[in-house]
Structure formats: C-alpha cells, structure tokens
N, C-alpha and C. Protein backbone atom coordinates (compact mmCIF):
# COMPACT_ATOMS: atom_id res chain seq x y z
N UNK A 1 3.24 -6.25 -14.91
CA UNK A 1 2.05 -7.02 -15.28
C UNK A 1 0.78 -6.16 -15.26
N UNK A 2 0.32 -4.93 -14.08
CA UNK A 2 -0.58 -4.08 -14.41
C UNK A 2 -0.72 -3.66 -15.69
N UNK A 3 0.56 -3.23 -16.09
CA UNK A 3 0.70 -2.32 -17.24
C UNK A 3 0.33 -2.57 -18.72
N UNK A 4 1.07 -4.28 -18.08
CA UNK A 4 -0.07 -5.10 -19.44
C UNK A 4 -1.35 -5.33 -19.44
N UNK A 5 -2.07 -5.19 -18.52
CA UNK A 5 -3.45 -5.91 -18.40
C UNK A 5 -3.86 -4.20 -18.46
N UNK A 6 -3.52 -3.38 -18.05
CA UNK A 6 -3.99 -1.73 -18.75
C UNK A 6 -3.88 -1.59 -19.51
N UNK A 7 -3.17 -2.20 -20.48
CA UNK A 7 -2.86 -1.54 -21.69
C UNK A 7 -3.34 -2.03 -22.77
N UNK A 8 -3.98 -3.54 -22.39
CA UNK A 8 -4.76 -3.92 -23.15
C UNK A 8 -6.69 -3.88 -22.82
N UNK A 9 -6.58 -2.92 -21.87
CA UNK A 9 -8.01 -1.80 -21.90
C UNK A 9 -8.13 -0.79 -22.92
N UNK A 10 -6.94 -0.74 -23.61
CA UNK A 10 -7.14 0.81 -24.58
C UNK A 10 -6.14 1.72 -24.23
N UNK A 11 -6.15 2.92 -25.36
CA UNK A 11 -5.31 3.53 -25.36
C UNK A 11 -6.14 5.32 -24.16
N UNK A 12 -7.66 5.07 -23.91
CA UNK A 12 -8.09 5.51 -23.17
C UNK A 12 -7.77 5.46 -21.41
N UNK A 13 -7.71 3.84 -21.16
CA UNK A 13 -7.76 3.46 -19.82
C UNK A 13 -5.98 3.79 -19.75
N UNK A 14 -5.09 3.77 -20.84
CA UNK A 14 -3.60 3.57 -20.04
C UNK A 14 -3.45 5.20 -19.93
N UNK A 15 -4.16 6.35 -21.01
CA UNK A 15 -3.97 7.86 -20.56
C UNK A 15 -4.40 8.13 -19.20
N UNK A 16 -6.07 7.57 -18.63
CA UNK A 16 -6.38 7.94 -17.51
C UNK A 16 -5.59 7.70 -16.24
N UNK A 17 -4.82 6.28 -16.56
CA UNK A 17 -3.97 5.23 -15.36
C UNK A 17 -2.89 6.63 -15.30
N UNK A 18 -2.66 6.56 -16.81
CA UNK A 18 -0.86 8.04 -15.94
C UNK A 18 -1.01 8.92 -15.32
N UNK A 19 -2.28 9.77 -15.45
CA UNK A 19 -3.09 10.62 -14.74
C UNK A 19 -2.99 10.33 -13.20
N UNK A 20 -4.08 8.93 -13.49
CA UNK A 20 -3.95 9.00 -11.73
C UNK A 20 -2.77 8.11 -10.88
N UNK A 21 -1.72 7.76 -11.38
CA UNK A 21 -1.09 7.14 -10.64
C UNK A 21 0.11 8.40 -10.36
N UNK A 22 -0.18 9.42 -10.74
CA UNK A 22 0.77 11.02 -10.11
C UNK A 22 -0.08 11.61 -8.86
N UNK A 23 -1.54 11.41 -9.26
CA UNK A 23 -2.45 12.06 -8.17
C UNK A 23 -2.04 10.53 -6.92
N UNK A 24 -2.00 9.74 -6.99
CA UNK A 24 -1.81 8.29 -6.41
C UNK A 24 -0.91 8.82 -5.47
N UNK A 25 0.34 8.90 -6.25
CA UNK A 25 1.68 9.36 -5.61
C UNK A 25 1.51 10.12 -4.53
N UNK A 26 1.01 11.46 -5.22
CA UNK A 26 0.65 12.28 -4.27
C UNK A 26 0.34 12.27 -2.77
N UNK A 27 -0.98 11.39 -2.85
CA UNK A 27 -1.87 10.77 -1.78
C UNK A 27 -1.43 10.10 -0.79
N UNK A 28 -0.27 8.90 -1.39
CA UNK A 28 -0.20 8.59 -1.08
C UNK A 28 1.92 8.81 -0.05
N UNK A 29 2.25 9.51 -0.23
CA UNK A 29 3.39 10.12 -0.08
C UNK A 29 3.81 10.07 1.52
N UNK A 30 1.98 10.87 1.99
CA UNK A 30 2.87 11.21 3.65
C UNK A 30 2.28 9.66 4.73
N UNK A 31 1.45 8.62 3.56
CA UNK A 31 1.91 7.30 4.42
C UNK A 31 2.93 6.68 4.25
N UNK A 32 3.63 6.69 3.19
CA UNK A 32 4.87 5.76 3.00
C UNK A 32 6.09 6.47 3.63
N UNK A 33 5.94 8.16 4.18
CA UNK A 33 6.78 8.99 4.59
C UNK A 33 6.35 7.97 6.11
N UNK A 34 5.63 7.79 6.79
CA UNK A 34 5.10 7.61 8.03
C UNK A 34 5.54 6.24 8.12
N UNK A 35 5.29 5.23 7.17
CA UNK A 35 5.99 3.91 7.40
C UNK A 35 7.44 3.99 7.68
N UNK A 36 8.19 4.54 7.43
CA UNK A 36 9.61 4.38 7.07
C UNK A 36 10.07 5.30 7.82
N UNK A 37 9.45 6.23 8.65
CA UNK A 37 9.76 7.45 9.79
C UNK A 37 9.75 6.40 11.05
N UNK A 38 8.58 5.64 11.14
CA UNK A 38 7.99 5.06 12.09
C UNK A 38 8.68 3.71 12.36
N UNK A 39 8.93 3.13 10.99
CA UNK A 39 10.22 1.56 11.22
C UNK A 39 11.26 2.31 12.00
N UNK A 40 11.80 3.15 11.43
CA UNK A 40 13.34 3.47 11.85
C UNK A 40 13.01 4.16 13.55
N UNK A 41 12.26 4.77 14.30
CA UNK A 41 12.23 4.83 15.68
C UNK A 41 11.30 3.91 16.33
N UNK A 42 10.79 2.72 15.46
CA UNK A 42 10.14 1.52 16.18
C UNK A 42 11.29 0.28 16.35
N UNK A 43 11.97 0.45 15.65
CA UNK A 43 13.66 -0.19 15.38
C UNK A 43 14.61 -0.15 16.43
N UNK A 44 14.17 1.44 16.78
CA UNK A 44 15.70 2.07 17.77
C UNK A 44 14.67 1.39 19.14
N UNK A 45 13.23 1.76 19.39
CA UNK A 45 13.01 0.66 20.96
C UNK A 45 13.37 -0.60 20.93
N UNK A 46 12.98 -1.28 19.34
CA UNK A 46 13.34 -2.85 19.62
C UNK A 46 14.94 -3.07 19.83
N UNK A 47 15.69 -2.32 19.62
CA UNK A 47 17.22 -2.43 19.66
C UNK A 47 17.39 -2.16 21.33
N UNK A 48 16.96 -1.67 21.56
CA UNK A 48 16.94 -1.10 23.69
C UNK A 48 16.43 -2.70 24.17
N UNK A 49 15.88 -3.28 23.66
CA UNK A 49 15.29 -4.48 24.43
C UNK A 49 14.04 -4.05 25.12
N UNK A 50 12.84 -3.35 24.46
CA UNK A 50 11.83 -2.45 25.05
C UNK A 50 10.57 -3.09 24.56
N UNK A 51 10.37 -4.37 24.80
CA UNK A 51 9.19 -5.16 24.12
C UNK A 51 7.92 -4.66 23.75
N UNK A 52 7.87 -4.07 25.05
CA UNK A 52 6.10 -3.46 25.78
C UNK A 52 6.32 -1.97 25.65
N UNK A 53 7.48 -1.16 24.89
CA UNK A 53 7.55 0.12 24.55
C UNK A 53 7.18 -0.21 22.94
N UNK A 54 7.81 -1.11 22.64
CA UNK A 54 7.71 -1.44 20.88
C UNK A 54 5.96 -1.77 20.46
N UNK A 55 5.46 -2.50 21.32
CA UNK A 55 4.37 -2.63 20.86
C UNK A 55 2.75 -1.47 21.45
N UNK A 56 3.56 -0.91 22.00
CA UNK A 56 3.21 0.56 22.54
C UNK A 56 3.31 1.25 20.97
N UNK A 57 4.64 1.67 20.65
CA UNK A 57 5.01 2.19 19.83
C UNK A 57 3.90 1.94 18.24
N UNK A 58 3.79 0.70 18.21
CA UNK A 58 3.19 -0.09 16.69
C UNK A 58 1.69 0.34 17.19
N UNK A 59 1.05 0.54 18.43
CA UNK A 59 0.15 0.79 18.05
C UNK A 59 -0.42 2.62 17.89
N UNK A 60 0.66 3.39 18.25
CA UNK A 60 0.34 4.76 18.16
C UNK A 60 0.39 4.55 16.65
N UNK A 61 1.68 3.91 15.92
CA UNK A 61 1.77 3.79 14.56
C UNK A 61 0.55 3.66 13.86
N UNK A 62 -0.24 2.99 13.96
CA UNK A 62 -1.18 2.00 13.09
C UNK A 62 -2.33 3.59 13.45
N UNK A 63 -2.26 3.74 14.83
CA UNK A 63 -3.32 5.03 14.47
C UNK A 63 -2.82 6.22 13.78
N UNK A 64 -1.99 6.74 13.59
CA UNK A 64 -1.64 7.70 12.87
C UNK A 64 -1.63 6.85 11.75
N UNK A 65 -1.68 5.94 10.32
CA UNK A 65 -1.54 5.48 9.74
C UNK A 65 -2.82 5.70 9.14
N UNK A 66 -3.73 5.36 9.93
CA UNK A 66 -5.04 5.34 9.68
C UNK A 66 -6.06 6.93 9.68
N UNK A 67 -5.05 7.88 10.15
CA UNK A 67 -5.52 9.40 9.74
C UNK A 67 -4.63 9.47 9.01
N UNK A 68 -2.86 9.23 8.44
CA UNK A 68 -2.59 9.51 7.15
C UNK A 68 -3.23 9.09 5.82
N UNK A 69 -3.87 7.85 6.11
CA UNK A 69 -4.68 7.39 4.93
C UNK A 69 -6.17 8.28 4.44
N UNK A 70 -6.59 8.34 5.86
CA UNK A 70 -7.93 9.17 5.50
C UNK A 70 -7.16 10.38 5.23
N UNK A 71 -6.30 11.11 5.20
CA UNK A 71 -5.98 12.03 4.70
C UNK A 71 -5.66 12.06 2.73
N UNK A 72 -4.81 11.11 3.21
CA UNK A 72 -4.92 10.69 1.52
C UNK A 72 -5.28 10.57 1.17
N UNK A 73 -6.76 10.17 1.03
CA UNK A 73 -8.20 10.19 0.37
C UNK A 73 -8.48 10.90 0.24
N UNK A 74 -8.47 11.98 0.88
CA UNK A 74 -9.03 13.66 0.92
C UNK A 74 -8.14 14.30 0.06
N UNK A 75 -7.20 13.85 0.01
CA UNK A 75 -5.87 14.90 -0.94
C UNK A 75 -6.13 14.63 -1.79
N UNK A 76 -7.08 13.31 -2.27
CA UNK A 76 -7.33 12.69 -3.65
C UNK A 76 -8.42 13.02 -4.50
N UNK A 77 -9.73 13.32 -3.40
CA UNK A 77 -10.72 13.68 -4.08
C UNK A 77 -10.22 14.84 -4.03
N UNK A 78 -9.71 15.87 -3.21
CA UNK A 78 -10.00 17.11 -3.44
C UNK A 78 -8.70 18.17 -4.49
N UNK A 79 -8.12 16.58 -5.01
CA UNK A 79 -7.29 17.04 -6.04
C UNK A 79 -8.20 16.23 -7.57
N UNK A 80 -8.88 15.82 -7.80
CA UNK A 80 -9.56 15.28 -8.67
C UNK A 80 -10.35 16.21 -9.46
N UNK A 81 -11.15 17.05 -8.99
CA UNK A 81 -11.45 18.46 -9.74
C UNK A 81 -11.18 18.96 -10.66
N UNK A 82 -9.60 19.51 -10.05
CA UNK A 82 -8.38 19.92 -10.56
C UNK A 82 -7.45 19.30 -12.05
N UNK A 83 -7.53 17.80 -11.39
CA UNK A 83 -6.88 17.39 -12.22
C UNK A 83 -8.31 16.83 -13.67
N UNK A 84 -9.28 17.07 -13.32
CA UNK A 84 -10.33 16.96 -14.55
C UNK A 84 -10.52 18.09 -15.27
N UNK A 85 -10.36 19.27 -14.55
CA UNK A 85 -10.48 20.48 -15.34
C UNK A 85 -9.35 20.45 -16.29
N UNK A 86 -8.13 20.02 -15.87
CA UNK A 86 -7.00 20.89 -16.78
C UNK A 86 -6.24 19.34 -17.70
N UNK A 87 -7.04 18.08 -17.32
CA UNK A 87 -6.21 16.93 -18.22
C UNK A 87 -7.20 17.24 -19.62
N UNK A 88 -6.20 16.85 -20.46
CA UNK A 88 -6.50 17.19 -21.77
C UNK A 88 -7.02 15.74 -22.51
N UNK A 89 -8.00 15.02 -22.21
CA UNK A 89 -8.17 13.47 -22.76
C UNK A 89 -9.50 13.78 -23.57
N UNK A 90 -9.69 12.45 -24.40
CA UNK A 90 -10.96 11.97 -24.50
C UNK A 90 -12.00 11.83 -24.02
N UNK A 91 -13.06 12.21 -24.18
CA UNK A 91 -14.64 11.81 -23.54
C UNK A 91 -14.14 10.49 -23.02
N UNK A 92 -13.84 9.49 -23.11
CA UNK A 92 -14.12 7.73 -22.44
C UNK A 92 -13.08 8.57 -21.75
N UNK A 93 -11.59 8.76 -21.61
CA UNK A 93 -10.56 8.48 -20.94
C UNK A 93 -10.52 9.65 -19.71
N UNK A 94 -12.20 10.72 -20.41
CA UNK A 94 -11.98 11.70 -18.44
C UNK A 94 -13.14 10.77 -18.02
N UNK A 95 -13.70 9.78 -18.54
CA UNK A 95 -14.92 8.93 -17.51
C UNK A 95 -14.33 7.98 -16.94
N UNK A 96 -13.20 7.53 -17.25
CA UNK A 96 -12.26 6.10 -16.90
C UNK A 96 -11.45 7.39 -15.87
N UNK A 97 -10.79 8.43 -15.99
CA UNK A 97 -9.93 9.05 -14.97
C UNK A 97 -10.63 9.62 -13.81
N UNK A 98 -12.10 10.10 -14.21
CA UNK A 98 -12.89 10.42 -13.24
C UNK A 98 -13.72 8.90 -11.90
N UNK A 99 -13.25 7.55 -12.50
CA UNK A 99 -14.27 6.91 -11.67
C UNK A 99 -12.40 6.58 -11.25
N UNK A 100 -11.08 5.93 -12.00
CA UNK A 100 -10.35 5.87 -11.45
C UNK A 100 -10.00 6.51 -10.17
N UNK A 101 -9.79 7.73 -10.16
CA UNK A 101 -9.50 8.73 -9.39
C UNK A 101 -10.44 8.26 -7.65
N UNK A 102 -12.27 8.35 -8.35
CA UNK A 102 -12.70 7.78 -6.96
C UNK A 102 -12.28 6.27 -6.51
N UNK A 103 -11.82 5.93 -7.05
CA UNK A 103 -11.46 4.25 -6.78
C UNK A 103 -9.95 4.68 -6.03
N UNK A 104 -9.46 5.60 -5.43
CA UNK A 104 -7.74 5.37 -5.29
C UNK A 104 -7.97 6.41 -4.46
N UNK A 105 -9.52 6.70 -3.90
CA UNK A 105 -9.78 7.59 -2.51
C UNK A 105 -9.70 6.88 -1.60
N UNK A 106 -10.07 5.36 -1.62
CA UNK A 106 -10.19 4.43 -0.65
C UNK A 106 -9.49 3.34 -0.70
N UNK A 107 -8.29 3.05 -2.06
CA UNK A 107 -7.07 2.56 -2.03
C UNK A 107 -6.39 2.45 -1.25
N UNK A 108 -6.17 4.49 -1.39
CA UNK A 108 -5.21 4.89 -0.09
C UNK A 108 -4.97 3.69 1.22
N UNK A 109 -6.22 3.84 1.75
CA UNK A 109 -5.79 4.09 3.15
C UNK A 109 -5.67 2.17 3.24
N UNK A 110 -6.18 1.29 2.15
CA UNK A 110 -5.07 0.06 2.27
C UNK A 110 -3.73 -0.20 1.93
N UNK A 111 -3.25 0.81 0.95
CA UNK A 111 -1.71 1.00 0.83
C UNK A 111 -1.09 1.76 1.72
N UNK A 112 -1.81 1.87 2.91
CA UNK A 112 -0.77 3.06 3.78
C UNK A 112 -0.83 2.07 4.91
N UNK A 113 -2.33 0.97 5.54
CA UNK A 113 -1.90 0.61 6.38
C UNK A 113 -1.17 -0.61 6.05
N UNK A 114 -1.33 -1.31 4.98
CA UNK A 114 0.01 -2.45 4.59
C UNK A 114 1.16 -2.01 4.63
N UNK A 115 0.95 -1.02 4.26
CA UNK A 115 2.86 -0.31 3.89
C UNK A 115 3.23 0.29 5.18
N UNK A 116 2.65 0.64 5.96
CA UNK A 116 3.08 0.55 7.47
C UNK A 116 3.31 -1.01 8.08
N UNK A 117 2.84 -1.85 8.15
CA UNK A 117 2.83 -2.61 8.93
C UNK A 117 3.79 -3.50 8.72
N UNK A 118 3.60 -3.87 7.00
CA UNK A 118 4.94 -4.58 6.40
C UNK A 118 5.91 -3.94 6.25
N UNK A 119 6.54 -3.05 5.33
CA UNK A 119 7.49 -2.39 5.52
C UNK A 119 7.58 -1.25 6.85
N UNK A 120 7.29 -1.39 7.30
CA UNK A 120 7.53 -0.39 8.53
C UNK A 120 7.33 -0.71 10.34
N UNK A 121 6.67 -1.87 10.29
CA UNK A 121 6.47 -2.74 12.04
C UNK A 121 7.08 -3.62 11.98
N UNK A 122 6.70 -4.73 10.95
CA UNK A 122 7.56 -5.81 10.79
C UNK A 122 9.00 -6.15 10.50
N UNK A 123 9.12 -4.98 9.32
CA UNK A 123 10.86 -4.93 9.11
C UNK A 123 11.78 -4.68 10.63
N UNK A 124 11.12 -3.78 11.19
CA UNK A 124 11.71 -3.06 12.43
C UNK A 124 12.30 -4.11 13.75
N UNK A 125 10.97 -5.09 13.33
CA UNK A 125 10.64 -6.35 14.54
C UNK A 125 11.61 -7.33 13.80
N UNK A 126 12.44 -7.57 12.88
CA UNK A 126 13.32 -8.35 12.02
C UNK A 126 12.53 -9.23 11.57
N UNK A 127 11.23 -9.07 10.79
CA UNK A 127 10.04 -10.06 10.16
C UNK A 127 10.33 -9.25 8.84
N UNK A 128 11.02 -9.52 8.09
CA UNK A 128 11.01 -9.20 6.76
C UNK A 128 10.53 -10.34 6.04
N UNK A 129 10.24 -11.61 6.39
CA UNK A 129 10.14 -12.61 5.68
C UNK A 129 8.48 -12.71 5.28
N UNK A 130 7.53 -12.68 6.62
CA UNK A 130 5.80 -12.46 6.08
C UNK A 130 5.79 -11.55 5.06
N UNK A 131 6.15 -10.34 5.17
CA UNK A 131 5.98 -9.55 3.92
C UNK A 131 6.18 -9.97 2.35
N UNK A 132 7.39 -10.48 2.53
CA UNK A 132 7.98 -10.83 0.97
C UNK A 132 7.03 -12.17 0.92
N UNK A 133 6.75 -12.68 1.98
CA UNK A 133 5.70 -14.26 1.74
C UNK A 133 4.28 -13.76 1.16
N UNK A 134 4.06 -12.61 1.54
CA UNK A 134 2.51 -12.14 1.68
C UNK A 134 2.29 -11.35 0.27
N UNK A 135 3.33 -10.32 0.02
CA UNK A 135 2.94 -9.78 -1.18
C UNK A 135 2.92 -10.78 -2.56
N UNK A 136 4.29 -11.62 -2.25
CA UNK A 136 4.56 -12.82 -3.41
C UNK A 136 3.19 -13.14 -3.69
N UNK A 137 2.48 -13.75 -2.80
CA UNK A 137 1.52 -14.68 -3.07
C UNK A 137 -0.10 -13.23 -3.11
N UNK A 138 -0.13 -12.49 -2.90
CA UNK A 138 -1.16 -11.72 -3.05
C UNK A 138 -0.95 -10.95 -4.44
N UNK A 139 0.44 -10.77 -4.95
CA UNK A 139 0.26 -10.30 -6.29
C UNK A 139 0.40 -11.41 -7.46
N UNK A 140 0.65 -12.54 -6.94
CA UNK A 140 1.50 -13.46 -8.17
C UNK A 140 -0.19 -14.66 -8.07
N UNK A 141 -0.83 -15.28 -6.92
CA UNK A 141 -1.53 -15.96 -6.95
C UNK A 141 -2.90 -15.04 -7.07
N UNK A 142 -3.08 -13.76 -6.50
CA UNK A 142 -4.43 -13.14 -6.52
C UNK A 142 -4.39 -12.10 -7.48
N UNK A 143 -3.81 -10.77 -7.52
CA UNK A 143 -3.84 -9.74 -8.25
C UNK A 143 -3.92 -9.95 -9.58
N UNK A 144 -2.33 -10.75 -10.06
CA UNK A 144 -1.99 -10.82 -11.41
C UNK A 144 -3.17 -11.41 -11.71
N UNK A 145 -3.08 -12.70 -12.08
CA UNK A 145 -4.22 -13.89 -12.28
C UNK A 145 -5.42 -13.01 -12.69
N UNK A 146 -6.20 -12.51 -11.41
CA UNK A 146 -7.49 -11.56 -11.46
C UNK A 146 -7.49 -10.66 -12.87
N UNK A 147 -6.24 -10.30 -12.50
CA UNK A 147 -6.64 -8.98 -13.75
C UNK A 147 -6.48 -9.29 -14.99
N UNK A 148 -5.84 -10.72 -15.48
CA UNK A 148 -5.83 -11.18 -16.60
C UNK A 148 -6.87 -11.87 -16.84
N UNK A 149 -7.44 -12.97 -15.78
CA UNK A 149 -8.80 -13.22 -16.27
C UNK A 149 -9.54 -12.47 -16.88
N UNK A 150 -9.81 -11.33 -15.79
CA UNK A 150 -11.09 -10.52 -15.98
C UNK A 150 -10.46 -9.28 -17.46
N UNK A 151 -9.31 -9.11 -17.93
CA UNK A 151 -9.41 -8.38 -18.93
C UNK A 151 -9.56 -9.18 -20.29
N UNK A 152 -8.52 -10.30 -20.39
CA UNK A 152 -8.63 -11.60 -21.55
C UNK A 152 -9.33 -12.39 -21.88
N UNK A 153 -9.92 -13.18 -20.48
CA UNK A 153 -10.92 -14.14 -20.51
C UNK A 153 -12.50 -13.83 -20.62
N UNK A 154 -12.40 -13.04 -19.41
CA UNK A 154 -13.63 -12.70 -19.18
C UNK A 154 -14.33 -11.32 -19.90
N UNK A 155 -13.05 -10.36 -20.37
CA UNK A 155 -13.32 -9.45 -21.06
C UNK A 155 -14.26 -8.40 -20.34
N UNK A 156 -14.40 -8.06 -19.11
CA UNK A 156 -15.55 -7.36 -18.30
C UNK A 156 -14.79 -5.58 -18.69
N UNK A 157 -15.45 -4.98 -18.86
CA UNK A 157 -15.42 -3.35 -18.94
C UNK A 157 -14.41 -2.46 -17.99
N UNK A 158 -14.05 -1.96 -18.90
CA UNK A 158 -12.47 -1.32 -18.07
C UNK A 158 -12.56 -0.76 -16.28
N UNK A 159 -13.40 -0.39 -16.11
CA UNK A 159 -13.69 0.21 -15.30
C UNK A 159 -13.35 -1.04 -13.87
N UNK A 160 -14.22 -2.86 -14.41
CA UNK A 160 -14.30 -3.82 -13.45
C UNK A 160 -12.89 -3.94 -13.13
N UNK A 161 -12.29 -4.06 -14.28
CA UNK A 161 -11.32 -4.45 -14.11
C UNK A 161 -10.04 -4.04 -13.11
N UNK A 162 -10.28 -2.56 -13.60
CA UNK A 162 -9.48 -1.62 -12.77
C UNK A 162 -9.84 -1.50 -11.28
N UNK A 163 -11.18 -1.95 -10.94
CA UNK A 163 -11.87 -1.88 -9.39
C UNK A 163 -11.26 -3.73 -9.33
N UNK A 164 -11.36 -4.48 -10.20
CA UNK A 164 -10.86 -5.88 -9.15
C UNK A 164 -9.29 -5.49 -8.93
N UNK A 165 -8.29 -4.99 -9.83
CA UNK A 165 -7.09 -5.17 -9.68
C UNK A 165 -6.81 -3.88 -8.35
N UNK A 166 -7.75 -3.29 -8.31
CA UNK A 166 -7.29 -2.25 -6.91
C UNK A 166 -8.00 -2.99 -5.56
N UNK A 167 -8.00 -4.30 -5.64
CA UNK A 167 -8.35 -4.88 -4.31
C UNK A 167 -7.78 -5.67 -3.82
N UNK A 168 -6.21 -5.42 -4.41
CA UNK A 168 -4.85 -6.34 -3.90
C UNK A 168 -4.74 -5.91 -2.42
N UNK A 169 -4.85 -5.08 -2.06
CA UNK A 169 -4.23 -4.48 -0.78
C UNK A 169 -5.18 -4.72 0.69
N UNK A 170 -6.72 -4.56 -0.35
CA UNK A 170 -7.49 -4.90 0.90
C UNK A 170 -7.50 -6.57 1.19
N UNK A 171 -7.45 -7.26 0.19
CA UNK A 171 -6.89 -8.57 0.33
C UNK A 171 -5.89 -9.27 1.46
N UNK A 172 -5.23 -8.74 1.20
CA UNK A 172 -4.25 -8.55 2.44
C UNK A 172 -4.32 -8.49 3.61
N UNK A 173 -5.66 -7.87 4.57
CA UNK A 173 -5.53 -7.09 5.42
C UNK A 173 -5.94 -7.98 6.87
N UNK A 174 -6.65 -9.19 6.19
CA UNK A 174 -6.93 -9.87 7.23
C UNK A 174 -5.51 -10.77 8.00
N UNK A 175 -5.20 -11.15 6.82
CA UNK A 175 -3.62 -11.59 7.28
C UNK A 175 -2.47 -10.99 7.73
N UNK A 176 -2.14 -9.76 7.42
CA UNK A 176 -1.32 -8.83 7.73
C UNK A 176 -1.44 -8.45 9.04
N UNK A 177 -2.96 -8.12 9.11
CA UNK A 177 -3.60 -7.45 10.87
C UNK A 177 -3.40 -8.31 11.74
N UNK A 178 -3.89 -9.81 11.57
CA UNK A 178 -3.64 -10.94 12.54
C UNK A 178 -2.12 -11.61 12.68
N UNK A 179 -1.08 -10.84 11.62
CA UNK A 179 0.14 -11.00 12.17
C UNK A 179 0.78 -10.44 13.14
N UNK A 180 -0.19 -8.90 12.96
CA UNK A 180 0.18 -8.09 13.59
C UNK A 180 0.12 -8.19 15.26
N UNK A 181 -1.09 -8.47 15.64
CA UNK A 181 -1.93 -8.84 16.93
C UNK A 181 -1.22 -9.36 17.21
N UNK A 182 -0.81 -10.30 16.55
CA UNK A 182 -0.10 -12.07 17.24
C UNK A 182 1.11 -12.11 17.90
N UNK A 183 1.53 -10.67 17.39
CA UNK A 183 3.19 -10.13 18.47
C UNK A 183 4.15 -11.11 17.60
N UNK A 184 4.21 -11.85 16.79
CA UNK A 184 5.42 -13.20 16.54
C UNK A 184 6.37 -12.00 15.58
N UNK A 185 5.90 -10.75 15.14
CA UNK A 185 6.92 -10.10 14.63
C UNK A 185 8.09 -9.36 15.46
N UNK A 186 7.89 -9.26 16.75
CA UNK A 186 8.80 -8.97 17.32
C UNK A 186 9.73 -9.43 17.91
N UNK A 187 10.93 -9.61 17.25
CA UNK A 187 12.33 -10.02 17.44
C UNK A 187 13.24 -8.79 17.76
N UNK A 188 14.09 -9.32 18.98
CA UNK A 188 15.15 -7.98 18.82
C UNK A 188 16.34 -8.76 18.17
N UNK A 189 16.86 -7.80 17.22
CA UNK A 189 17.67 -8.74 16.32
C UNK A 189 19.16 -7.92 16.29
N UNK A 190 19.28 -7.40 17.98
CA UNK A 190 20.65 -6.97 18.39
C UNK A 190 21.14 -7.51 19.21
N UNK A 191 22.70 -7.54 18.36
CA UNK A 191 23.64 -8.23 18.69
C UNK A 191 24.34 -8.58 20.75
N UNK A 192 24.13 -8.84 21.31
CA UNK A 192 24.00 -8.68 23.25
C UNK A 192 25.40 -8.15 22.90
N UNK A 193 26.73 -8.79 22.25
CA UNK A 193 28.15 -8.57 21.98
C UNK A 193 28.48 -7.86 21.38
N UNK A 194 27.94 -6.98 20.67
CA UNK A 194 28.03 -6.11 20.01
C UNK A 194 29.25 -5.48 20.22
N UNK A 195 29.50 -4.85 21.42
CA UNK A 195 30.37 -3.62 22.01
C UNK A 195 31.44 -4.39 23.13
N UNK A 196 31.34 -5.77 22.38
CA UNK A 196 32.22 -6.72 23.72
C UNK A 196 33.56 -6.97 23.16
N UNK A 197 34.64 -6.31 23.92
CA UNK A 197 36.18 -5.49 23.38
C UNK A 197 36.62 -6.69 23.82
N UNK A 198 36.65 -7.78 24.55
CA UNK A 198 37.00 -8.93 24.96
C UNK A 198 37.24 -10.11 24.20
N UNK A 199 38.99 -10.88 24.47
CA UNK A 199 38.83 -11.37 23.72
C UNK A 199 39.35 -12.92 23.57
C-alpha cells in the first residue's frame, strides 16, 4: 500500500523512495540485529523462571536500543552526502531524496525501539498477540488511510505526504511503552513437564 500511495507521487518521489529505503536498510540493520539478539537471551531468562532478571534484562535492552537508533541516524545522515553525490536523478527527485533521507534520521530510532519491544521483549515474554493487535490497527486504521487521504484526497505535496506516512511508528509509542511498563507481557511460557520421563 506505501508503494501505491508513492507511486502515485511521481515517477520522481518512487526514484528517491529506492534510494532511500537501501540507505534505510542500512541504518537501520544493527537495531533489528539487537531486537532479535536480545528476544532470543531475554527468552532463555524467561524460560529459567527469572522474572526480576527478565525485566532487568528488557530494560538494559531498551537502553541499548536507544543508542542503536541514535546510531542509525548518524549512519544516515552521514551516509546521505554520499549517496547525493553519486545518485544519478532529477533536480525534483535529489530534493525529494535529499529531505527523504533527513526524514529517516529520526525514523530510525522509532523503528528500532518498536522493533525491539514488539518483536523482541514481547515475543520473548509469549505476548505475540499486542504486536500483531498494534501494528494491524496502526497500519490498516492510521498509516494506510493517512497516506491515501493526504495523496488522493487531499493531494498535499510529496514531501507531506512522505513526512505523514513516516509517523506510523512514532504513533505507536505511547501504547507500546505503556505495555511495556505494565509488566502484563511477561509470561513464562515453559513447559514445568517438559523433561518429566514419568508415566
């Protein structure tokens, strides 16, 4: 659905989007490395029965999360230069890749701490279910919607558009964080019988 609502910005805004959604990648790489490092040994305390180690654990997480993100911002601007000197576009499509680019400095660090917390605290805590509840309804009732208004209806300038549809994540954050606090994601969701030869 992005891809449609980019693509009917022009054949400018969808060159700049391929551009930066490689520099994106980039950026964004060693948080989603950190979510999914961090589920799988926040997993192995909740499997010990280590309540008050686990939520020990989620919160060293969330701070390193929050210097991988500011890092990713930095990998972003200070790959943006780079990637303006040597992309080969249009006058509109290096002004759309040049404000893109600053718009996905401070993306980052809401796709790194969602993507920690949902895929990577909550899965761990056996809460897979807020997540799939939370994104459903933040991309299907807020994101999508937004970005079709504002490109079809409302017709606002590529640039708005691309800054409302990159505010899915911060959207999120109030709900995600106060799930977080609230401890209800932590379940140990191992088996007591597991290893019980008895029969």
């Amino acid at each position: 659905m992005y891809s449609v609502i980019i693509g009917h910005l022009g054949t400018d805004a969808v060159a700049a989007n391929s551009f930066v959604i490689i520099v994106r990648n980039f950026g964004t790489i060693l948080c989603f490395g950190m979510a999914a490092a961090g589920g799988i040994l926040l997993g192995k305390i909740i499997g010990e029965n280590k309540p008050e180690e686990a939520r020990d654990g989620a919160r060293k997480l969330m701070k390193l999360t929050v210097i991988t993100g500011a890092i990713g911002g930095v990998l972003i601007l200070a790959a943006s230069p780079i990637v303006l000197n040597y992309a080969q576009l249009t006058e509109q499509a290096m002004y759309y890749l040049k404000y893109m680019l600053l718009i996905n400095t401070y993306y980052v660090m809401g796709a790194a701490v969602n993507t920690t917390l949902i895929a990577g605290v909550f899965r761990a805590g056996g809460d897979s279910r807020f997540g799939f509840i939370c994104d459903t309804i933040d991309m299907w009732v807020y994101a999508v919607p937004l970005g079709f208004i504002a490109a079809f209806v409302l017709k606002l300038p590529v640039m708005w558009v691309y800054f409302l549809i990159c505010t899915d994540e911060f959207v999120k954050w109030p709900w995600v964080i106060r799930h977080y606090r609230s401890g209800k994601w932590l379940h140990n969701i191992t088996r007591d019988d597991l290893f019980d030869r008895s029969v």
